[in-house]
N, C-alpha and C. Protein backbone atom coordinates (compact mmCIF):
# COMPACT_ATOMS: atom_id res chain seq x y z
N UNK A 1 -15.43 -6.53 15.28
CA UNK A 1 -16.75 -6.27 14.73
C UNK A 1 -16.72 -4.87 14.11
N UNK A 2 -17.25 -5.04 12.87
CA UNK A 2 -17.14 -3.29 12.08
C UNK A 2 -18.41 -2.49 12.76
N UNK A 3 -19.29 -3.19 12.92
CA UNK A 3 -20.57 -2.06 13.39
C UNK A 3 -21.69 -2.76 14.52
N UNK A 4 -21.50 -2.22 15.45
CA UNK A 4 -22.93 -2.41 16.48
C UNK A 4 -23.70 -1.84 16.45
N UNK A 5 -25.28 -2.33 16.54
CA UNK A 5 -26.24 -1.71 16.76
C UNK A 5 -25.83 -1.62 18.73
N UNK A 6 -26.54 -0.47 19.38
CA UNK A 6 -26.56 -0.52 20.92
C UNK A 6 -28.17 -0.48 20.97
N UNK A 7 -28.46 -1.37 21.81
CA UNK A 7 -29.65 -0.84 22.43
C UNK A 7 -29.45 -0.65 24.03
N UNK A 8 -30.76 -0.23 24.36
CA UNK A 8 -30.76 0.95 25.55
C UNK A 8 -30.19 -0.05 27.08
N UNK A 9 -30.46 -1.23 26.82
CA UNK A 9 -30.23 -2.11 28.16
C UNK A 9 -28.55 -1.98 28.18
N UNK A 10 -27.92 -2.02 26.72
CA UNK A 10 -26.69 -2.50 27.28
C UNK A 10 -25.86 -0.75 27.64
N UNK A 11 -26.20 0.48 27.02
CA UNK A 11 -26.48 1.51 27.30
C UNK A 11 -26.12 1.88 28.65
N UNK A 12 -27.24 1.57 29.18
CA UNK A 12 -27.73 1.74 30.60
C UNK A 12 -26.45 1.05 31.54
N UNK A 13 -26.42 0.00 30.74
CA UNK A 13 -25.18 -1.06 32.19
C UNK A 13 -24.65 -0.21 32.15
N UNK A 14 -23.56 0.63 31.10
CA UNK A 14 -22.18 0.98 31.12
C UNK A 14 -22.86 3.05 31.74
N UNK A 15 -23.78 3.56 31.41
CA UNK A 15 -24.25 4.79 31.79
C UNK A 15 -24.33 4.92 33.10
N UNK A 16 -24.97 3.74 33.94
CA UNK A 16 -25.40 3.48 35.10
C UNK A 16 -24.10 2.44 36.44
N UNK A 17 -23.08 2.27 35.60
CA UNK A 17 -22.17 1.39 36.07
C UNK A 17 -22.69 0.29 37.00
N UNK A 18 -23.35 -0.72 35.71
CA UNK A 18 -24.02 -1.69 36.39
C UNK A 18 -23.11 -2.71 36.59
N UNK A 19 -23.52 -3.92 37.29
CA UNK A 19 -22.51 -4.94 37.15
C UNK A 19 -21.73 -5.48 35.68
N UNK A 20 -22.55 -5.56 34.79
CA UNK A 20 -21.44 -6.06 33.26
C UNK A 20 -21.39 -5.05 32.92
N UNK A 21 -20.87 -3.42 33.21
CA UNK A 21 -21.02 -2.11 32.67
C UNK A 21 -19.27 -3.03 31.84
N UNK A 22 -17.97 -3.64 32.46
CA UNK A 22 -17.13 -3.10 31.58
C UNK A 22 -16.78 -4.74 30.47
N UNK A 23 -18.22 -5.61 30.59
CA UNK A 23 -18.18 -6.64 29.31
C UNK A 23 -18.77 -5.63 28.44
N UNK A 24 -19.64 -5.34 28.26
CA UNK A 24 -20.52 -3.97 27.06
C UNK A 24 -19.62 -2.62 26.61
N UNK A 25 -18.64 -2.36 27.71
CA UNK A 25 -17.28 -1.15 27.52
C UNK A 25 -16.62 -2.10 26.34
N UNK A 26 -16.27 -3.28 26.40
CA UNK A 26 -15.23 -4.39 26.04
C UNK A 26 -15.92 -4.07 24.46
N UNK A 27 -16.90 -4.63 24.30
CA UNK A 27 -17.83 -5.00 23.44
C UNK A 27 -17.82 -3.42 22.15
N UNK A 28 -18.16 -2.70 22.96
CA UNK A 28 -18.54 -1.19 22.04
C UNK A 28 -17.08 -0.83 21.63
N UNK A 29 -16.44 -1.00 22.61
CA UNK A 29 -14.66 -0.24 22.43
C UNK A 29 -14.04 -1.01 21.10
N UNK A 30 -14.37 -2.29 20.78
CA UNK A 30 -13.87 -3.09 19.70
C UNK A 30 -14.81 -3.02 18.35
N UNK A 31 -15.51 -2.18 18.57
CA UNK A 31 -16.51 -1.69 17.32
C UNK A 31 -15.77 -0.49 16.67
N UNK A 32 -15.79 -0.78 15.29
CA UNK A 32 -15.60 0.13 14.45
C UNK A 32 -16.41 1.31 14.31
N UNK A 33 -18.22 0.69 14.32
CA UNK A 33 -18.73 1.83 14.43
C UNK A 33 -19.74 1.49 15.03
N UNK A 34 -20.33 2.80 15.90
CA UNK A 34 -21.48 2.48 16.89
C UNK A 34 -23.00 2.94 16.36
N UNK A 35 -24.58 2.62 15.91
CA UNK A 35 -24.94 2.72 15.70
C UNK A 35 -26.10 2.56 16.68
N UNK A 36 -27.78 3.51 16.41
CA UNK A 36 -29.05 2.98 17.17
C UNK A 36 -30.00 3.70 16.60
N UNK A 37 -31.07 3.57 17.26
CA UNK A 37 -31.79 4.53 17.10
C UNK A 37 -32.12 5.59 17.79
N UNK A 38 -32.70 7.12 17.74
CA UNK A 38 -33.03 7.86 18.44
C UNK A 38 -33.93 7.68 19.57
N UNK A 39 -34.38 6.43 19.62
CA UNK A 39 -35.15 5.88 21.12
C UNK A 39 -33.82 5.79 22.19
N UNK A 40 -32.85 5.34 21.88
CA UNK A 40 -31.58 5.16 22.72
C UNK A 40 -31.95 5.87 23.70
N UNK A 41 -31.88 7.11 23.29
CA UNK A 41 -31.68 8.52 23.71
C UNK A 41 -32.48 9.07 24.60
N UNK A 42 -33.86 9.12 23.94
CA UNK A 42 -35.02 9.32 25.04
C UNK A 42 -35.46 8.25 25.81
N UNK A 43 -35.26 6.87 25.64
CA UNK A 43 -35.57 6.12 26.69
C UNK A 43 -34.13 5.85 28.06
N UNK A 44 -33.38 6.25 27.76
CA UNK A 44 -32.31 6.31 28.64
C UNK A 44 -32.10 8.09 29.34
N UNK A 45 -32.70 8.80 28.79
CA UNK A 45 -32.99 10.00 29.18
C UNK A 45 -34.18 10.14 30.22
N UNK A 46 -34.99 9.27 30.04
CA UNK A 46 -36.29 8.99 30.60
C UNK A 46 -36.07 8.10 32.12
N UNK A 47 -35.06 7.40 32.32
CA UNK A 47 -34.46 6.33 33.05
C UNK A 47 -33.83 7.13 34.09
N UNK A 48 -33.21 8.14 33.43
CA UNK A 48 -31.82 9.29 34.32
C UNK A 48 -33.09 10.28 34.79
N UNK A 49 -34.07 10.63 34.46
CA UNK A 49 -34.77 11.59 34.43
C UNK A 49 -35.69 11.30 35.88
N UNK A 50 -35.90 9.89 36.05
CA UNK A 50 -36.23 9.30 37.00
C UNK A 50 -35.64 9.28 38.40
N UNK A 51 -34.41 8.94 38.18
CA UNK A 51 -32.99 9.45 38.97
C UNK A 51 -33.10 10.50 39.62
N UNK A 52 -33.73 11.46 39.38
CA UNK A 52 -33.53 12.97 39.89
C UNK A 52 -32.14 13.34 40.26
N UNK A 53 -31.60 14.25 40.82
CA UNK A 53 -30.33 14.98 41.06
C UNK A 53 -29.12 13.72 41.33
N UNK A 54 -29.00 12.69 41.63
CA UNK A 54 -28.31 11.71 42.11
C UNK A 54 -27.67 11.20 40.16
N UNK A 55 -28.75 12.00 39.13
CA UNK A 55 -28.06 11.03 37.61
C UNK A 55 -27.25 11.96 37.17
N UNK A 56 -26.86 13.00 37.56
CA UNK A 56 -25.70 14.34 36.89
C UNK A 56 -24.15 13.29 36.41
N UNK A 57 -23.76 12.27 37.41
CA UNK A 57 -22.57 11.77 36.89
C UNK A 57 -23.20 10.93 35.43
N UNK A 58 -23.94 10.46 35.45
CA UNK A 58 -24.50 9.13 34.71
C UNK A 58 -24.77 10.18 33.72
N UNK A 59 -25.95 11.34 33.20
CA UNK A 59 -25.95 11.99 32.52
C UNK A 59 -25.25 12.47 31.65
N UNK A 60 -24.05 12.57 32.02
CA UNK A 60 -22.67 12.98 32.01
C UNK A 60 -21.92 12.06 30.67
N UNK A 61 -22.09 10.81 31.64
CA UNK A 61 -21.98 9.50 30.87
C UNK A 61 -22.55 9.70 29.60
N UNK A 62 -23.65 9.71 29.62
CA UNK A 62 -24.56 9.53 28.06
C UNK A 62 -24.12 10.25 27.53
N UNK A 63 -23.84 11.57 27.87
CA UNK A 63 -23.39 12.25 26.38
C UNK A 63 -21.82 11.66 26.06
N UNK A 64 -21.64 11.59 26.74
CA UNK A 64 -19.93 11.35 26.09
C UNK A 64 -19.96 9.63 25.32
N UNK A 65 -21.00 8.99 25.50
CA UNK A 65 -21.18 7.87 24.56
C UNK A 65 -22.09 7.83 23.38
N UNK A 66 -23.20 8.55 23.75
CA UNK A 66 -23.76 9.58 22.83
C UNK A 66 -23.37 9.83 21.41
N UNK A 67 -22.32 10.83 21.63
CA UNK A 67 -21.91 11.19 20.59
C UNK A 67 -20.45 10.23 19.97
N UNK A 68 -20.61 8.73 19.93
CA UNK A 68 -19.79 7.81 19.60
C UNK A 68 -20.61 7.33 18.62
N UNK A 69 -22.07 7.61 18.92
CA UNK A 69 -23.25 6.45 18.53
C UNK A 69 -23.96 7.43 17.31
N UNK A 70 -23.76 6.87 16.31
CA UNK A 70 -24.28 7.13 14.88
C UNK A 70 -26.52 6.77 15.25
N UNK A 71 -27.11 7.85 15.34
CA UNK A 71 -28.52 8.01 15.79
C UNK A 71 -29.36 7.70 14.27
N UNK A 72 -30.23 6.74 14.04
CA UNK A 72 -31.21 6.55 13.07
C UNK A 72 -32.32 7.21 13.59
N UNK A 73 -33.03 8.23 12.64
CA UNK A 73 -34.18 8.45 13.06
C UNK A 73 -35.47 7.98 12.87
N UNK A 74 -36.53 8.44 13.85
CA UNK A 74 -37.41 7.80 14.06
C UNK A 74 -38.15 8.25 13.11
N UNK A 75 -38.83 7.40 11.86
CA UNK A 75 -39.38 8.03 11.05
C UNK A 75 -40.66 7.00 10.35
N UNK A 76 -41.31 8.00 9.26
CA UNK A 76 -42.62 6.82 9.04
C UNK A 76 -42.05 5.58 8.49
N UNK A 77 -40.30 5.31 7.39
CA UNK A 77 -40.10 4.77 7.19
C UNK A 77 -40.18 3.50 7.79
N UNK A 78 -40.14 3.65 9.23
CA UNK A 78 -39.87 1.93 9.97
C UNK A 78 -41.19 1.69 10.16
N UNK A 79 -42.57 2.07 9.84
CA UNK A 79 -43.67 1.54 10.20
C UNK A 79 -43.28 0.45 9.23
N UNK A 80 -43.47 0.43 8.19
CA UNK A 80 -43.49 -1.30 7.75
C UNK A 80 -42.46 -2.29 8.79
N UNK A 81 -41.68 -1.80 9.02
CA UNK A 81 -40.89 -2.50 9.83
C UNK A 81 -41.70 -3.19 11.00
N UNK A 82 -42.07 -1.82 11.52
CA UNK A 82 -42.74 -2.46 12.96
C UNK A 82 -44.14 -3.08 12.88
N UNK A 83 -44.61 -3.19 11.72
CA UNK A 83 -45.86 -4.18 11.30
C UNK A 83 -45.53 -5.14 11.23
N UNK A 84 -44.46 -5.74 10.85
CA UNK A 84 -44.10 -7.26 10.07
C UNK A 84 -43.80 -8.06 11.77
N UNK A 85 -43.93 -9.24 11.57
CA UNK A 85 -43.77 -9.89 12.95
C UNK A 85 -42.69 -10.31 12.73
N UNK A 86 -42.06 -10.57 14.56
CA UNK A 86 -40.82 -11.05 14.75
C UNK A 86 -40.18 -12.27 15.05
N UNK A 87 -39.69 -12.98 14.75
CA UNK A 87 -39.49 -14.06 15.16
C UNK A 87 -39.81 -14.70 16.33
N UNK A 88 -39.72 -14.32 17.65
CA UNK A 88 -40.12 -14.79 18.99
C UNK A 88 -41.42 -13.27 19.47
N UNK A 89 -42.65 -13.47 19.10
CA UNK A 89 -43.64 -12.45 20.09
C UNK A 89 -44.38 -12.94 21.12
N UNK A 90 -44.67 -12.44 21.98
CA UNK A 90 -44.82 -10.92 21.74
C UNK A 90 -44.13 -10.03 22.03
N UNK A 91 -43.91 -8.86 21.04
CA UNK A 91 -42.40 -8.07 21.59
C UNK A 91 -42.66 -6.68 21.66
N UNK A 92 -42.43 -5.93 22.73
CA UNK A 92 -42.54 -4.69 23.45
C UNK A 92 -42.84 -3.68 21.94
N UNK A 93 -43.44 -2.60 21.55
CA UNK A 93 -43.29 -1.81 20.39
C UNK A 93 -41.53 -1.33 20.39
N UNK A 94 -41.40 -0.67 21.82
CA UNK A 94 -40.21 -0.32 21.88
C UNK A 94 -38.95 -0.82 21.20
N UNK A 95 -38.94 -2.09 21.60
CA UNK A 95 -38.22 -3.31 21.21
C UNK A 95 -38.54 -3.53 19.64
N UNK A 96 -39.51 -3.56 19.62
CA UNK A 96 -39.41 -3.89 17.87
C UNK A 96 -39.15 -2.47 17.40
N UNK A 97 -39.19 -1.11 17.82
CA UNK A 97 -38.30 -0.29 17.12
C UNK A 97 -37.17 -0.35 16.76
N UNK A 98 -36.34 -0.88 17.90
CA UNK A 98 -34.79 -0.48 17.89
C UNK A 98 -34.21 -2.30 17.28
N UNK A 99 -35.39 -3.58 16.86
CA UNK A 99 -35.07 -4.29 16.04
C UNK A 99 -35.09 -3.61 14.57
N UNK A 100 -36.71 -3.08 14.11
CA UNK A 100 -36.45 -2.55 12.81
C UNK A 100 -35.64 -1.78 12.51
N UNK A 101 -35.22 -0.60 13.22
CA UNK A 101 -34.29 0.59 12.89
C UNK A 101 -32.99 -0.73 12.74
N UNK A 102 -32.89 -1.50 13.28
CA UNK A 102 -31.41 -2.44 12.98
C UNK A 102 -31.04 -2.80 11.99
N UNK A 103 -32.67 -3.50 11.46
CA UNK A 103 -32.86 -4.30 10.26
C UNK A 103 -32.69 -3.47 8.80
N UNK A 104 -33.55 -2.26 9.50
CA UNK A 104 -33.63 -1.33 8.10
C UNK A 104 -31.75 -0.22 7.69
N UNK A 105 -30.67 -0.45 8.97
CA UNK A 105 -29.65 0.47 8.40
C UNK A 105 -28.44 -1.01 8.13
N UNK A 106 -29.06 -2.47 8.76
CA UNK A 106 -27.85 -3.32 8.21
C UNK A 106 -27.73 -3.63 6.70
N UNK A 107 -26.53 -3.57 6.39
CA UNK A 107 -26.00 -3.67 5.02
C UNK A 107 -26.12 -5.26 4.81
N UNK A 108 -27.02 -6.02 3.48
CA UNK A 108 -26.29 -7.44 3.38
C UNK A 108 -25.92 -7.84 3.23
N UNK A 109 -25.53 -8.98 4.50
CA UNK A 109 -24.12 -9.87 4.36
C UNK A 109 -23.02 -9.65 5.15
N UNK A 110 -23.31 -8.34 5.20
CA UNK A 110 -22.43 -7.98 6.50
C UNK A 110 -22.31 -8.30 7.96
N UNK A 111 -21.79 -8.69 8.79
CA UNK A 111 -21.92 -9.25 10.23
C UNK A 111 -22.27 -8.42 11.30
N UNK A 112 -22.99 -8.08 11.84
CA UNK A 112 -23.49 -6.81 12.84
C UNK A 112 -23.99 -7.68 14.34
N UNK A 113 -22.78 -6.61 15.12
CA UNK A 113 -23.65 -6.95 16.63
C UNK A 113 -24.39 -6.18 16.87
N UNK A 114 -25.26 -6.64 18.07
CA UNK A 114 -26.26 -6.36 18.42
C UNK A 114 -25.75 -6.73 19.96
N UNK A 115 -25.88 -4.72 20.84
CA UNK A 115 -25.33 -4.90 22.25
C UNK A 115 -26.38 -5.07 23.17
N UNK A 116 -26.90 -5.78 24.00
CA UNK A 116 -28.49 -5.46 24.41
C UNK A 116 -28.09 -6.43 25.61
N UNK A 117 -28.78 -6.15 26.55
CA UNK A 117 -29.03 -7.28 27.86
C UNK A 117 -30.20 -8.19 27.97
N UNK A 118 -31.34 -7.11 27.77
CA UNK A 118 -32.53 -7.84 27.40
C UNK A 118 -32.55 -9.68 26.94
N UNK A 119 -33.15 -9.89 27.33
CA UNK A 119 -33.36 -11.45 26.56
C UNK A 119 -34.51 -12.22 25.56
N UNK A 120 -35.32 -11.50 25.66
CA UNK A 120 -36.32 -11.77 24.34
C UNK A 120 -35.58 -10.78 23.53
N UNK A 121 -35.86 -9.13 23.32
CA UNK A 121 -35.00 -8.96 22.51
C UNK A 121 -33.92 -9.41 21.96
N UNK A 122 -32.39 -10.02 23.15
CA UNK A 122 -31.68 -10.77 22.15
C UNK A 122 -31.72 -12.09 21.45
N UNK A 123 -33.06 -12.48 21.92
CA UNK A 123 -33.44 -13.97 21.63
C UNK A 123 -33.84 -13.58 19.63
N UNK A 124 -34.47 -12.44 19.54
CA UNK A 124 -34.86 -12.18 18.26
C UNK A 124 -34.10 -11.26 17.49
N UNK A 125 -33.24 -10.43 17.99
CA UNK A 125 -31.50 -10.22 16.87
C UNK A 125 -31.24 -11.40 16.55
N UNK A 126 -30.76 -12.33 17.56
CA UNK A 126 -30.04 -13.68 17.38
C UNK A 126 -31.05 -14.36 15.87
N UNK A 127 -31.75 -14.36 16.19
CA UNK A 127 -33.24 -15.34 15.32
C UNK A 127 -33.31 -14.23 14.06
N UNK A 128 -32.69 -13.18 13.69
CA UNK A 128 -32.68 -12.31 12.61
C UNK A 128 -31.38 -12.32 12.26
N UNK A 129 -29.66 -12.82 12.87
CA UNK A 129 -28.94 -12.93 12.19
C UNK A 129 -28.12 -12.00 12.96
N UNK A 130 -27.95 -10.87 13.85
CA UNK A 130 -27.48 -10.53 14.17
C UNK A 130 -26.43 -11.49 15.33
N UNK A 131 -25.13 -10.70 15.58
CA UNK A 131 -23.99 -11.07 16.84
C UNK A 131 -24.75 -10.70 18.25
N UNK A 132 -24.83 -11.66 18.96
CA UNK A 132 -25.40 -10.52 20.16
C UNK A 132 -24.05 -10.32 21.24
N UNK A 133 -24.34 -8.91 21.52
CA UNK A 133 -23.29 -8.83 22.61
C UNK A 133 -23.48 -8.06 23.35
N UNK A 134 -23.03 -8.78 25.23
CA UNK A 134 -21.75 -9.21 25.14
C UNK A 134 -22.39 -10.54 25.57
């Protein structure tokens, strides 16, 4: 796969060394290039932040995957995005951010995964054309 979008669930497995932390390792490691949006960041910051003193290893984690991951920013541009409806709603705002930010940096025609655990979210990459993985 040349380019993944990540969102924050599949993120989290491999930050948090969840049970599928090394199918989503598998998944990102065979990407050419890693892509998201700047929600990644603060909602998985927000997650560790919760954690208190026990997330320093996991913290740790994020940056060093972090900076693998090409960041879209959050800007007025994706309001049209996040107006238009999605294939399966009702869908979290959150969630339809880090769909539009997907929609608005994929090239067309090109094949793009989409790393996420979630399941309505991947129910509506899938239903927009995206790979879901893992």
């Amino acid at each position: 796969m040349n380019w993944v979008y990540v969102e924050t669930s599949a993120l989290l497995e491999v930050v948090l060394g969840q049970p599928r932390e090394q199918e989503v390792v598998a998944c990102l490691s065979e990407a050419r290039s890693l892509g998201s949006s700047e929600l990644l960041v603060l909602e998985a910051s927000r997650v560790l932040g919760r954690l208190g003193p026990r997330a320093a290893p996991a913290a740790e984690r994020l940056r060093q995957i972090e900076r693998r991951i090409d960041l879209c920013p959050i800007d007025l541009d994706l309001r049209d995005g996040l107006a238009r409806p999605f294939p399966i709603e009702p869908l979290r705002t959150l969630d339809a951010l880090h769909l539009a930010t997907a929609l608005s940096v994929r090239v067309p025609g090109e094949v793009v995964g989409f790393a996420c655990l979630d399941e309505r979210l991947r129910a509506n990459a899938a239903a927009l054309g995206f790979v879901l993985l893992p």
